[in-house]
N, C-alpha and C. Protein backbone atom coordinates (compact mmCIF):
# COMPACT_ATOMS: atom_id res chain seq x y z
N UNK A 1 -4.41 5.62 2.08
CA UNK A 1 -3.26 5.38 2.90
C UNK A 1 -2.29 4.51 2.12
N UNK A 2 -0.93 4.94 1.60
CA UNK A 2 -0.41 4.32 0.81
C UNK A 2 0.01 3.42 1.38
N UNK A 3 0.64 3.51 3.16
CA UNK A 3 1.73 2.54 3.53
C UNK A 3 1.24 0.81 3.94
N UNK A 4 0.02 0.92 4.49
CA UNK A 4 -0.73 -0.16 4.62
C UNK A 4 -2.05 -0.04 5.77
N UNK A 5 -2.83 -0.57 5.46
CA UNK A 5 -4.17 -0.56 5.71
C UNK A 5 -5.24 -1.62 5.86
N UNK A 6 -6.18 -1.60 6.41
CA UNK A 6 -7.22 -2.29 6.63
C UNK A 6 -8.59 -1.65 6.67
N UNK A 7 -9.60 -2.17 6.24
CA UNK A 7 -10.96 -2.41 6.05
C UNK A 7 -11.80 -2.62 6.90
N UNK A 8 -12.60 -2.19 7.76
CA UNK A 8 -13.34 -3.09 8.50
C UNK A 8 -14.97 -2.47 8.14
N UNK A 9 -16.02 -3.47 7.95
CA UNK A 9 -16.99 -3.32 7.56
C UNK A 9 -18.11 -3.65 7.82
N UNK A 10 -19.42 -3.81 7.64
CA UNK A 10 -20.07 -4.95 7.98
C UNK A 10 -19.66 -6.19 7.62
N UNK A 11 -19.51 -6.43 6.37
CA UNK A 11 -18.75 -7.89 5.98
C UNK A 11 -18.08 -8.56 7.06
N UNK A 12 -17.55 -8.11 7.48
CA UNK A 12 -16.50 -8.56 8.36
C UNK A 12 -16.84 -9.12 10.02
N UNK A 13 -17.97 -8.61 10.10
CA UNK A 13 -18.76 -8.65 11.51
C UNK A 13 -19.48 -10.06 11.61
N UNK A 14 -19.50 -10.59 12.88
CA UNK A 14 -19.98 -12.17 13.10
C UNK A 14 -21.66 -11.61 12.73
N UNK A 15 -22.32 -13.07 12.26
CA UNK A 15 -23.61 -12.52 11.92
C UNK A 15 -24.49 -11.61 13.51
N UNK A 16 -24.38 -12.09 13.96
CA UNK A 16 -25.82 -11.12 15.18
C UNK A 16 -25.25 -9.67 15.12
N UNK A 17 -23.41 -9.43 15.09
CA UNK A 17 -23.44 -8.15 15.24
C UNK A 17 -23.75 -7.31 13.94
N UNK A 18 -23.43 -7.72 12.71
CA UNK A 18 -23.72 -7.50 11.03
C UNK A 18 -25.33 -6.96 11.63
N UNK A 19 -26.54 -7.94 12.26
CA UNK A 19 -27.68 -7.47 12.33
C UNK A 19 -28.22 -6.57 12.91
N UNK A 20 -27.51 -6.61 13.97
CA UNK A 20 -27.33 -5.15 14.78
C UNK A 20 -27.06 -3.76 13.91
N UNK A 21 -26.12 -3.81 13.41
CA UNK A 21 -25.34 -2.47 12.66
C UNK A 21 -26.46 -2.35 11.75
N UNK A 22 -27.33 -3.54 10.77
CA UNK A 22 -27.51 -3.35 9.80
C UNK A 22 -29.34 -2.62 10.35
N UNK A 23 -29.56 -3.18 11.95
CA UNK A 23 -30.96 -2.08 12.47
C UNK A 23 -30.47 -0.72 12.81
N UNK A 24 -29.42 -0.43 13.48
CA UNK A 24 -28.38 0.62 13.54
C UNK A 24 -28.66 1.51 12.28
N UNK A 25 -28.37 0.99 11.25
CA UNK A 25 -28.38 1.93 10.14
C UNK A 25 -29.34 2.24 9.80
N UNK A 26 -30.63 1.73 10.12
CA UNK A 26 -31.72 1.86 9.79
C UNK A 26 -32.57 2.77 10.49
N UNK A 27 -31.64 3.46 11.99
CA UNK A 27 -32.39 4.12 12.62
C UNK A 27 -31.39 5.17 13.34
N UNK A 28 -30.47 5.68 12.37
CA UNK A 28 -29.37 6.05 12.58
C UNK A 28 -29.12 7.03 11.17
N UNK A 29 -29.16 8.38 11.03
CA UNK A 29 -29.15 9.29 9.64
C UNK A 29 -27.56 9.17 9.16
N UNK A 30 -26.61 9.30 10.42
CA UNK A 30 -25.75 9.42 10.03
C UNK A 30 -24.35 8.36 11.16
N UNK A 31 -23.75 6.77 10.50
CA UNK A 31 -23.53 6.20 11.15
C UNK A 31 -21.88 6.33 11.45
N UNK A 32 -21.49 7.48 11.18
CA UNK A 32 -20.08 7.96 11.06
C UNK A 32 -19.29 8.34 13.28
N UNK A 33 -20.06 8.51 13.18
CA UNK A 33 -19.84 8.40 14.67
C UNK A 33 -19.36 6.76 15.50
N UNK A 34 -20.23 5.68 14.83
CA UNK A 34 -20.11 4.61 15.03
C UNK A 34 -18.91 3.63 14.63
N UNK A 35 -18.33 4.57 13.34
CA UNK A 35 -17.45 4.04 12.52
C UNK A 35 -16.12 4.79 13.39
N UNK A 36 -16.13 5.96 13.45
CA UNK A 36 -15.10 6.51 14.75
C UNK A 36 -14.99 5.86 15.71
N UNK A 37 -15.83 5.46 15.87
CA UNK A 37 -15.61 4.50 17.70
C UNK A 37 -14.99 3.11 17.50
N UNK A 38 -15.17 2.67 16.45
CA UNK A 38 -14.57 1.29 16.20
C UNK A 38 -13.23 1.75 15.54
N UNK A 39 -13.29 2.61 14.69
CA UNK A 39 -11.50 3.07 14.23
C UNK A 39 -10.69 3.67 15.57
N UNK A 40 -11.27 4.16 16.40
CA UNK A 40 -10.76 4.74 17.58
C UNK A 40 -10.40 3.48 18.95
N UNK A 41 -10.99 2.27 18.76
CA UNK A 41 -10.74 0.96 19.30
C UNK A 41 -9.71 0.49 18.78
N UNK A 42 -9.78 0.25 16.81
CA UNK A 42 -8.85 -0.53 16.74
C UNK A 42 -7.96 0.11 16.30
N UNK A 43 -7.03 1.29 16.60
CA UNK A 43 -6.43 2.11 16.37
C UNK A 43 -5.71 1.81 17.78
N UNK A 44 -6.62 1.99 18.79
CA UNK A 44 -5.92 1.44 20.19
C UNK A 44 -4.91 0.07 19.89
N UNK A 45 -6.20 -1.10 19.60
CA UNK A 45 -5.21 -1.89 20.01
C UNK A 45 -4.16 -2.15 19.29
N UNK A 46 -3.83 -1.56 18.16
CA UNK A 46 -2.79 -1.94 17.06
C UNK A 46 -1.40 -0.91 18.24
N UNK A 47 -1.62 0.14 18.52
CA UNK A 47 -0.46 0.74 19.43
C UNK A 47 -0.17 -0.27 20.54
N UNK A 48 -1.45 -0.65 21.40
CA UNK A 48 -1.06 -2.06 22.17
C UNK A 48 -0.14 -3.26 21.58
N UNK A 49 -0.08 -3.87 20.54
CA UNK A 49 1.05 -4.34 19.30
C UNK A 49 2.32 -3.87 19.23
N UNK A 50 2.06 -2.73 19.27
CA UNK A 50 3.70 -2.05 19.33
C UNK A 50 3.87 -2.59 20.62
N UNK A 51 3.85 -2.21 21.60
CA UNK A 51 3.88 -2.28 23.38
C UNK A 51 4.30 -4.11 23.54
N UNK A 52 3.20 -4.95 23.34
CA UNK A 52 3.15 -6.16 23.52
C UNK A 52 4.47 -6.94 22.28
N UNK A 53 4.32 -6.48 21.15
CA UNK A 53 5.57 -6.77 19.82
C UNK A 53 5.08 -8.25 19.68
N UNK A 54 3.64 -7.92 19.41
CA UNK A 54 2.72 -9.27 18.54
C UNK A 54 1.44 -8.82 17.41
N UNK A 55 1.77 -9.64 16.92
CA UNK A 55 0.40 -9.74 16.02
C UNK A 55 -0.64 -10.11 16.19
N UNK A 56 -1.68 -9.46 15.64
CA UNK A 56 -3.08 -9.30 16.12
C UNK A 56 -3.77 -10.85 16.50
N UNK A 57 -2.93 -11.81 16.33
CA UNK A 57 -3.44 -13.27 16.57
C UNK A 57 -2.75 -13.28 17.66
N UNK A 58 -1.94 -12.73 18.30
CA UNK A 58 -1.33 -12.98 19.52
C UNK A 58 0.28 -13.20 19.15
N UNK A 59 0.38 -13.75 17.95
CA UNK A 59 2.10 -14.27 17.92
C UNK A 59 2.75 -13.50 17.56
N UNK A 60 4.39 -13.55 18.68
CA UNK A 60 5.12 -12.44 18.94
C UNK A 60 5.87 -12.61 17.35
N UNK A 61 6.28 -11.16 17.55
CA UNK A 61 6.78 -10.75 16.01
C UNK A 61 8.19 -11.57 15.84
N UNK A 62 8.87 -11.23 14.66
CA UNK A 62 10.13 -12.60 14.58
C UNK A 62 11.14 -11.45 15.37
N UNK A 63 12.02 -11.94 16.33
CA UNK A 63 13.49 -11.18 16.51
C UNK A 63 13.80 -10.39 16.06
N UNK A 64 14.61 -9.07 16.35
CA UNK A 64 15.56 -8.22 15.63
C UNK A 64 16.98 -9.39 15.42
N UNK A 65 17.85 -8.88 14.41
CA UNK A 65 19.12 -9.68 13.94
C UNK A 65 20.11 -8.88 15.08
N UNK A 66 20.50 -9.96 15.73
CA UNK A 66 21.27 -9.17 16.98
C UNK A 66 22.60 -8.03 16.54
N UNK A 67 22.55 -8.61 15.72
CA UNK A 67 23.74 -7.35 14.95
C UNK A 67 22.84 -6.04 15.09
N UNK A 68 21.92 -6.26 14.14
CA UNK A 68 21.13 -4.81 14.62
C UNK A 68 20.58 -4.26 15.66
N UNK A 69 20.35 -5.25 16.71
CA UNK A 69 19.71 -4.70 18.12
C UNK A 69 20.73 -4.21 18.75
N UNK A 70 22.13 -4.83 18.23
CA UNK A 70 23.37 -4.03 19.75
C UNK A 70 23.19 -2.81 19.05
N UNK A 71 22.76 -2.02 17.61
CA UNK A 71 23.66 -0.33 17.82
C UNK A 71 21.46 0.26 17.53
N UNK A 72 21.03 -0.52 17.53
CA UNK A 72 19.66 -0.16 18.11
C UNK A 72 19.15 0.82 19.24
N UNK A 73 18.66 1.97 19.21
CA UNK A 73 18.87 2.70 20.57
C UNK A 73 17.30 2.23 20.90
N UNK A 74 16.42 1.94 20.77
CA UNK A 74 14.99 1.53 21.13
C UNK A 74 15.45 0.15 21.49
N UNK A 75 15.15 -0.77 22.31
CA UNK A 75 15.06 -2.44 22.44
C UNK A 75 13.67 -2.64 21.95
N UNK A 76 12.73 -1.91 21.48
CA UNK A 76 11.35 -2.16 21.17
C UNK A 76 11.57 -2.66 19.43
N UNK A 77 10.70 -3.74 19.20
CA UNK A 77 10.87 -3.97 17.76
C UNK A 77 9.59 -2.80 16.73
N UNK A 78 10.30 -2.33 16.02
CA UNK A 78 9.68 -1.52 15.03
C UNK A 78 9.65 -0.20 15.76
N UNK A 79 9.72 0.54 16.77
CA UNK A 79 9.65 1.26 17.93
C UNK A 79 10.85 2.18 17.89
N UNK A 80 12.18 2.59 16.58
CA UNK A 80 12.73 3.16 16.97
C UNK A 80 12.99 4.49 16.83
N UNK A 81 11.79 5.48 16.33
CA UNK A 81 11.20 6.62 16.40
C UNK A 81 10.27 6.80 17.44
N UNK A 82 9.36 5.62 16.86
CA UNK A 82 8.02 5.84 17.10
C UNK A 82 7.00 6.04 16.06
N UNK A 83 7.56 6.27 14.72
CA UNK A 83 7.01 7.18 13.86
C UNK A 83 6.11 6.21 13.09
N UNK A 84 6.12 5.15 13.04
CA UNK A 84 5.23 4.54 12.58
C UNK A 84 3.84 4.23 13.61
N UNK A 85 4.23 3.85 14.43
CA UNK A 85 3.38 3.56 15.90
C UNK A 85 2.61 4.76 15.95
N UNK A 86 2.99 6.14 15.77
CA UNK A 86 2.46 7.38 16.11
C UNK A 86 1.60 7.74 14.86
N UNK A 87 2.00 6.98 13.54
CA UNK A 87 1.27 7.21 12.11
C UNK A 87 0.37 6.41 12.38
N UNK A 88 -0.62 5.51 13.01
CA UNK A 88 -1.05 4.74 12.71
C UNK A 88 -2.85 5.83 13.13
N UNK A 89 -3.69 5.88 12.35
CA UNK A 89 -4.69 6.32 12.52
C UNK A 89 -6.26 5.60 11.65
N UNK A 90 -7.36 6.78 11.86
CA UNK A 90 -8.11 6.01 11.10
C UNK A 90 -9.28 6.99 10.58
N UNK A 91 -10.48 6.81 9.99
CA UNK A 91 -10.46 7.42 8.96
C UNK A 91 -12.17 7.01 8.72
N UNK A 92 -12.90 7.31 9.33
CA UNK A 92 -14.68 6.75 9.15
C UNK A 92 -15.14 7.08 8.04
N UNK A 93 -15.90 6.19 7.79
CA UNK A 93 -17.18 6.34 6.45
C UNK A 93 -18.76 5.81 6.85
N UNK A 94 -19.36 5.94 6.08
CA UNK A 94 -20.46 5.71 6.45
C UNK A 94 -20.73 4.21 6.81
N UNK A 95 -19.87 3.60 6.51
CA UNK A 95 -20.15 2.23 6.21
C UNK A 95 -19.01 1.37 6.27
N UNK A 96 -18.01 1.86 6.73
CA UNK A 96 -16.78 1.42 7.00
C UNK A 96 -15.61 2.10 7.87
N UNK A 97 -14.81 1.88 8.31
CA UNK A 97 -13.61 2.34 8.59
C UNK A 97 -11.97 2.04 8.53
N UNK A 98 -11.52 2.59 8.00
CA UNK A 98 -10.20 2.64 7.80
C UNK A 98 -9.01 2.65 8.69
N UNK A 99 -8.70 1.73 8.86
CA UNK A 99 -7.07 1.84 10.02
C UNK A 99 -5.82 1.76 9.28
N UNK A 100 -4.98 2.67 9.13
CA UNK A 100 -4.01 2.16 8.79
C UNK A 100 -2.40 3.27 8.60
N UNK A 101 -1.75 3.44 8.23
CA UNK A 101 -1.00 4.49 8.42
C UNK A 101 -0.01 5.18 6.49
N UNK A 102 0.26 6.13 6.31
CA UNK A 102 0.74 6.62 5.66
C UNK A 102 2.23 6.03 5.61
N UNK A 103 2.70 5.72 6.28
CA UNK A 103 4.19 5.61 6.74
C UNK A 103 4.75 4.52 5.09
N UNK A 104 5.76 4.90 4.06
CA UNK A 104 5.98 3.94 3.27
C UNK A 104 6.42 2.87 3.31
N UNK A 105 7.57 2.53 4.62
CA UNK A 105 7.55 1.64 5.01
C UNK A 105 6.97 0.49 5.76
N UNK A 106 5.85 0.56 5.78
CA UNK A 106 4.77 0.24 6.65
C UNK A 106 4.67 -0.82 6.21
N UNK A 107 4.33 -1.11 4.73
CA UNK A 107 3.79 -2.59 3.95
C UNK A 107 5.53 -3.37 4.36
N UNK A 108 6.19 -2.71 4.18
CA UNK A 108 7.44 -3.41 4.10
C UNK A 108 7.60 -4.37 5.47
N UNK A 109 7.03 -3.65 6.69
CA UNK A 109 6.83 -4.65 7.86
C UNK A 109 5.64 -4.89 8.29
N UNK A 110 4.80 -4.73 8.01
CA UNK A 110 3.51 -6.08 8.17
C UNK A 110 3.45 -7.11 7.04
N UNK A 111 3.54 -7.06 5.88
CA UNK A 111 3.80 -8.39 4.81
C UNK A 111 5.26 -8.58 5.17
N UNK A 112 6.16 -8.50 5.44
CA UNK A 112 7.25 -8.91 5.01
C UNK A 112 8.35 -8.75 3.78
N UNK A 113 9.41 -8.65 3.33
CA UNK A 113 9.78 -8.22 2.13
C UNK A 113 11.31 -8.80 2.07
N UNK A 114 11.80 -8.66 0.52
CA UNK A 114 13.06 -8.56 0.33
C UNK A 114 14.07 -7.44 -0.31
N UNK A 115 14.65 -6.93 -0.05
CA UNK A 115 14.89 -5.61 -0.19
C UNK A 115 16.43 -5.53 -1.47
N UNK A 116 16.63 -5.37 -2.39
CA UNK A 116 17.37 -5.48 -3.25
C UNK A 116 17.53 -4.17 -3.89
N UNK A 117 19.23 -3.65 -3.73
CA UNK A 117 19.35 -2.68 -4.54
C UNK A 117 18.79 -2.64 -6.19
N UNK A 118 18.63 -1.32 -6.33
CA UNK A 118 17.62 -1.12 -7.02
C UNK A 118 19.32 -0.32 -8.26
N UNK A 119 20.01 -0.17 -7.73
CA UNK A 119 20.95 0.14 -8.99
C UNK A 119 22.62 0.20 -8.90
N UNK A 120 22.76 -0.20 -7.65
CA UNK A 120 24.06 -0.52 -7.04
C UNK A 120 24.00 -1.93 -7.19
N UNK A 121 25.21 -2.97 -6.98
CA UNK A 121 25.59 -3.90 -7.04
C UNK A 121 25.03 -5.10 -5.77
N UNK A 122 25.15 -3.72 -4.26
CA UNK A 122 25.14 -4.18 -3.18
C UNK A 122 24.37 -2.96 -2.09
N UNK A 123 23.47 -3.74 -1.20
CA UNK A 123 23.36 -2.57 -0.31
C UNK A 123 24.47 -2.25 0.64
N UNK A 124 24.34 -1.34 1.20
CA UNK A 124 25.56 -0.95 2.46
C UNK A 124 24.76 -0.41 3.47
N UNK A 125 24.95 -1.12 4.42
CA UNK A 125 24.74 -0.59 5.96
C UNK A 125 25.91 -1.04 7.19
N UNK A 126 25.52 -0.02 8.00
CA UNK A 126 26.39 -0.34 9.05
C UNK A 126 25.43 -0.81 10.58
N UNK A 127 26.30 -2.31 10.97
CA UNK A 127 25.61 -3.24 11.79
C UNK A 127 26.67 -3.12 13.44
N UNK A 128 26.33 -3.86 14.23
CA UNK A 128 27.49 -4.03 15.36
C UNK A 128 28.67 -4.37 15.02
N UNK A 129 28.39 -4.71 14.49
CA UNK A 129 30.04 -5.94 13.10
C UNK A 129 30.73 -5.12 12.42
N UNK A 130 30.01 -4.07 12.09
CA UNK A 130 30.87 -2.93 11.21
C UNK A 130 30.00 -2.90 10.25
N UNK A 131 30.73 -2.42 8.60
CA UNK A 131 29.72 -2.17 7.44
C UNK A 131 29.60 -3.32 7.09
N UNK A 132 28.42 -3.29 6.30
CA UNK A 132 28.09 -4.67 5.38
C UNK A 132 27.60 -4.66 4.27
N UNK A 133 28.03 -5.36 3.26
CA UNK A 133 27.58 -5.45 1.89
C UNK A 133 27.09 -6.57 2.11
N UNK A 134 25.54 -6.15 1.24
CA UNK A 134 24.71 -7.52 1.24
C UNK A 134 24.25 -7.70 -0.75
N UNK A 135 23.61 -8.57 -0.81
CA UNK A 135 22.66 -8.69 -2.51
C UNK A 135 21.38 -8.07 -1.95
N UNK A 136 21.34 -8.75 -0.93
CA UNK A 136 19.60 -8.52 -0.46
C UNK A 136 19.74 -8.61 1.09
N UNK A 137 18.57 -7.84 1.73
CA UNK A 137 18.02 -8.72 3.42
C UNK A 137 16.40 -8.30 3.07
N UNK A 138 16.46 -9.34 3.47
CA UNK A 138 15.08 -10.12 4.09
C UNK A 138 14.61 -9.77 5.32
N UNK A 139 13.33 -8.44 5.45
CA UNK A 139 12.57 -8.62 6.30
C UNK A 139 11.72 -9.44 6.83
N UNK A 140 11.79 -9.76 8.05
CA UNK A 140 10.06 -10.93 7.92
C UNK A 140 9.05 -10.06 8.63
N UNK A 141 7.66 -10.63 8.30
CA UNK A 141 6.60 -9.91 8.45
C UNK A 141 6.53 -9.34 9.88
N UNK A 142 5.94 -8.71 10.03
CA UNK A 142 5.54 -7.97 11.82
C UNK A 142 4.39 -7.84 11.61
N UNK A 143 3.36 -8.07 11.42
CA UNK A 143 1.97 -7.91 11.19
C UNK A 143 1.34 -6.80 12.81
N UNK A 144 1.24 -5.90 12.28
CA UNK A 144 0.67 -5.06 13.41
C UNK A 144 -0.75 -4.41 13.33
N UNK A 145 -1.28 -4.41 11.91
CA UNK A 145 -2.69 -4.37 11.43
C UNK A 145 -3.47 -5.61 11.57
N UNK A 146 -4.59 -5.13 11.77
CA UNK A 146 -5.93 -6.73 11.75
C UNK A 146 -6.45 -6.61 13.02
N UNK A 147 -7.91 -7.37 12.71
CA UNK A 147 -8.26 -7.72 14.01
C UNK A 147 -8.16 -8.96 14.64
N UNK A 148 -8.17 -9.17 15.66
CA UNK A 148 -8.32 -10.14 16.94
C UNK A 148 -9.72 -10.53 17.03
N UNK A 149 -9.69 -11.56 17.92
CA UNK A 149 -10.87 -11.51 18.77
C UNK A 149 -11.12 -10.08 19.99
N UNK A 150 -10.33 -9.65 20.47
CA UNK A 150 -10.56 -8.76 21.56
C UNK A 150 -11.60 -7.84 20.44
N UNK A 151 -10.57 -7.53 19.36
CA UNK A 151 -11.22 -6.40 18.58
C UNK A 151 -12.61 -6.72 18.19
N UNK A 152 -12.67 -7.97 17.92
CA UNK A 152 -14.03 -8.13 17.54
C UNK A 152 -15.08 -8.06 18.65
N UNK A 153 -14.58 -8.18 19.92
CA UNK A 153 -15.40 -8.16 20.90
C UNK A 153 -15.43 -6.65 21.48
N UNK A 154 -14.50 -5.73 20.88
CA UNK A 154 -15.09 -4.56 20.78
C UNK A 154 -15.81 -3.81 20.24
N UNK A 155 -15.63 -4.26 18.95
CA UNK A 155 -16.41 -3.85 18.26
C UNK A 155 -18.29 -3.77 17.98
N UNK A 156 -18.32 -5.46 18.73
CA UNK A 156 -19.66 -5.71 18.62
C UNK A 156 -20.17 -5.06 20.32
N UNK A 157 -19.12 -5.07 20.84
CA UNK A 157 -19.86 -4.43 22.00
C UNK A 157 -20.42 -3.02 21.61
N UNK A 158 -19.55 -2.06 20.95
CA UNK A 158 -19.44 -0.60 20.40
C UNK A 158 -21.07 -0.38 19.63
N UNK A 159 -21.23 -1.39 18.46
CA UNK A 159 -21.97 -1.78 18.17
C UNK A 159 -23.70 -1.96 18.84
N UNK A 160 -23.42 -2.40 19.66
CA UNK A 160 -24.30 -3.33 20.50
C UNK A 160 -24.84 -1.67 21.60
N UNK A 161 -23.85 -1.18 21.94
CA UNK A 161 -24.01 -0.01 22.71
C UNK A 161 -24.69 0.98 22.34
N UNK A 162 -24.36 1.54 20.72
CA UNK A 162 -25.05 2.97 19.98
C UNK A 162 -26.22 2.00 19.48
N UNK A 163 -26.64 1.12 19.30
CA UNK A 163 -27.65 0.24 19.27
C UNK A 163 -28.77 0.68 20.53
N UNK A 164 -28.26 0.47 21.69
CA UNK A 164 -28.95 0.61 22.76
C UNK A 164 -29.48 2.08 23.23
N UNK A 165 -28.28 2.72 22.49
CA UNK A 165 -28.76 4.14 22.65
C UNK A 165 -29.29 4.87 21.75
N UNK A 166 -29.59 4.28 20.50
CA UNK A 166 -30.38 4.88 19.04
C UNK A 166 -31.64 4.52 19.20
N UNK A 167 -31.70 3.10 19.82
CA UNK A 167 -33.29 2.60 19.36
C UNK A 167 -34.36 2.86 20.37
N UNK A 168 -35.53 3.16 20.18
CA UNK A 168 -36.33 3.32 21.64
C UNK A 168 -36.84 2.44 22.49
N UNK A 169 -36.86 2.70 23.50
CA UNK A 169 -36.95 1.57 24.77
C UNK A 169 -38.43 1.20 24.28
N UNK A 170 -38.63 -0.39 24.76
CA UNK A 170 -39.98 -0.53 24.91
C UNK A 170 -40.06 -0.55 26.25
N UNK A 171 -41.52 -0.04 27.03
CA UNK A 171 -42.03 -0.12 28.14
C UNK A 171 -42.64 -1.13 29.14
């Protein structure tokens, strides 16, 4: 996924659920199903992000520049296709899963960036104000990848569940 992405793994898991996954795998041929269910969670809540216009810690993303929100036809931040929100997918392995989206602009708004013509003097866009020549603008970050706590508490639940349903009951 060129545009930006995330990892999620055992590594990443609080220890009891890491021990779980890691009996899981042990009684489990093929744990790709498990890895769908957690890319298929946190695939959810990253579209919830779009909706809410926060980052996975909870804090709301920075403002649109009101110049740009008056000729803005979405009031949603990052939201004015959709096309990123709608790119965002994921991608199982045996041992991991992948969230993240193709979209190239993607890294450009979850890290943040500065954007500088690349062979003109000046960029040009047109704002509420009219056109504008700039040197540079400065995106700031929107972080819409990562997990939370919710996520993590889905995950280990997810976890915790194909756990309950792989291993055999004792009597």
């Amino acid at each position: 996924m060129a545009g930006a992405s995330i990892s999620i793994t055992a590594e990443v898991l609080d220890a009891g659920v890491q021990r779980a996954f890691t009996r899981l795998v042990g009684v489990m041929d093929n744990t790709m199903p498990l890895m769908a269910a957690i890319g298929t969670g946190v695939v959810g809540s990253t579209h919830r992000r779009f909706v809410t216009q926060t980052a996975p810690g909870g804090e709301k993303w920075a403002p649109l520049n009101p110049d740009y929100r008056a000729i803005k036809k979405n009031r949603r931040i990052l939201t004015e296709s959709g096309r990123l929100r709608d790119s965002i997918n994921s991608r199982p392995g045996r041992d991991e899963v992948r969230v993240g989206t193709n979209v190239v602009y993607a890294g450009v708004h979850q890290e943040g960036a500065t954007i500088k013509p690349k062979t003109a003097s000046h960029l040009v866009f047109r704002l509420a104000s009219g056109v504008v020549l700039a040197k540079s603008v400065t995106i700031p970050a929107r972080p819409f990848l990562g997990i939370d706590d919710e996520d993590e508490a889905m995950i280990a639940e997810t976890v915790y569940g194909f756990l309950e349903r792989h291993l055999p009951r004792s009597r």
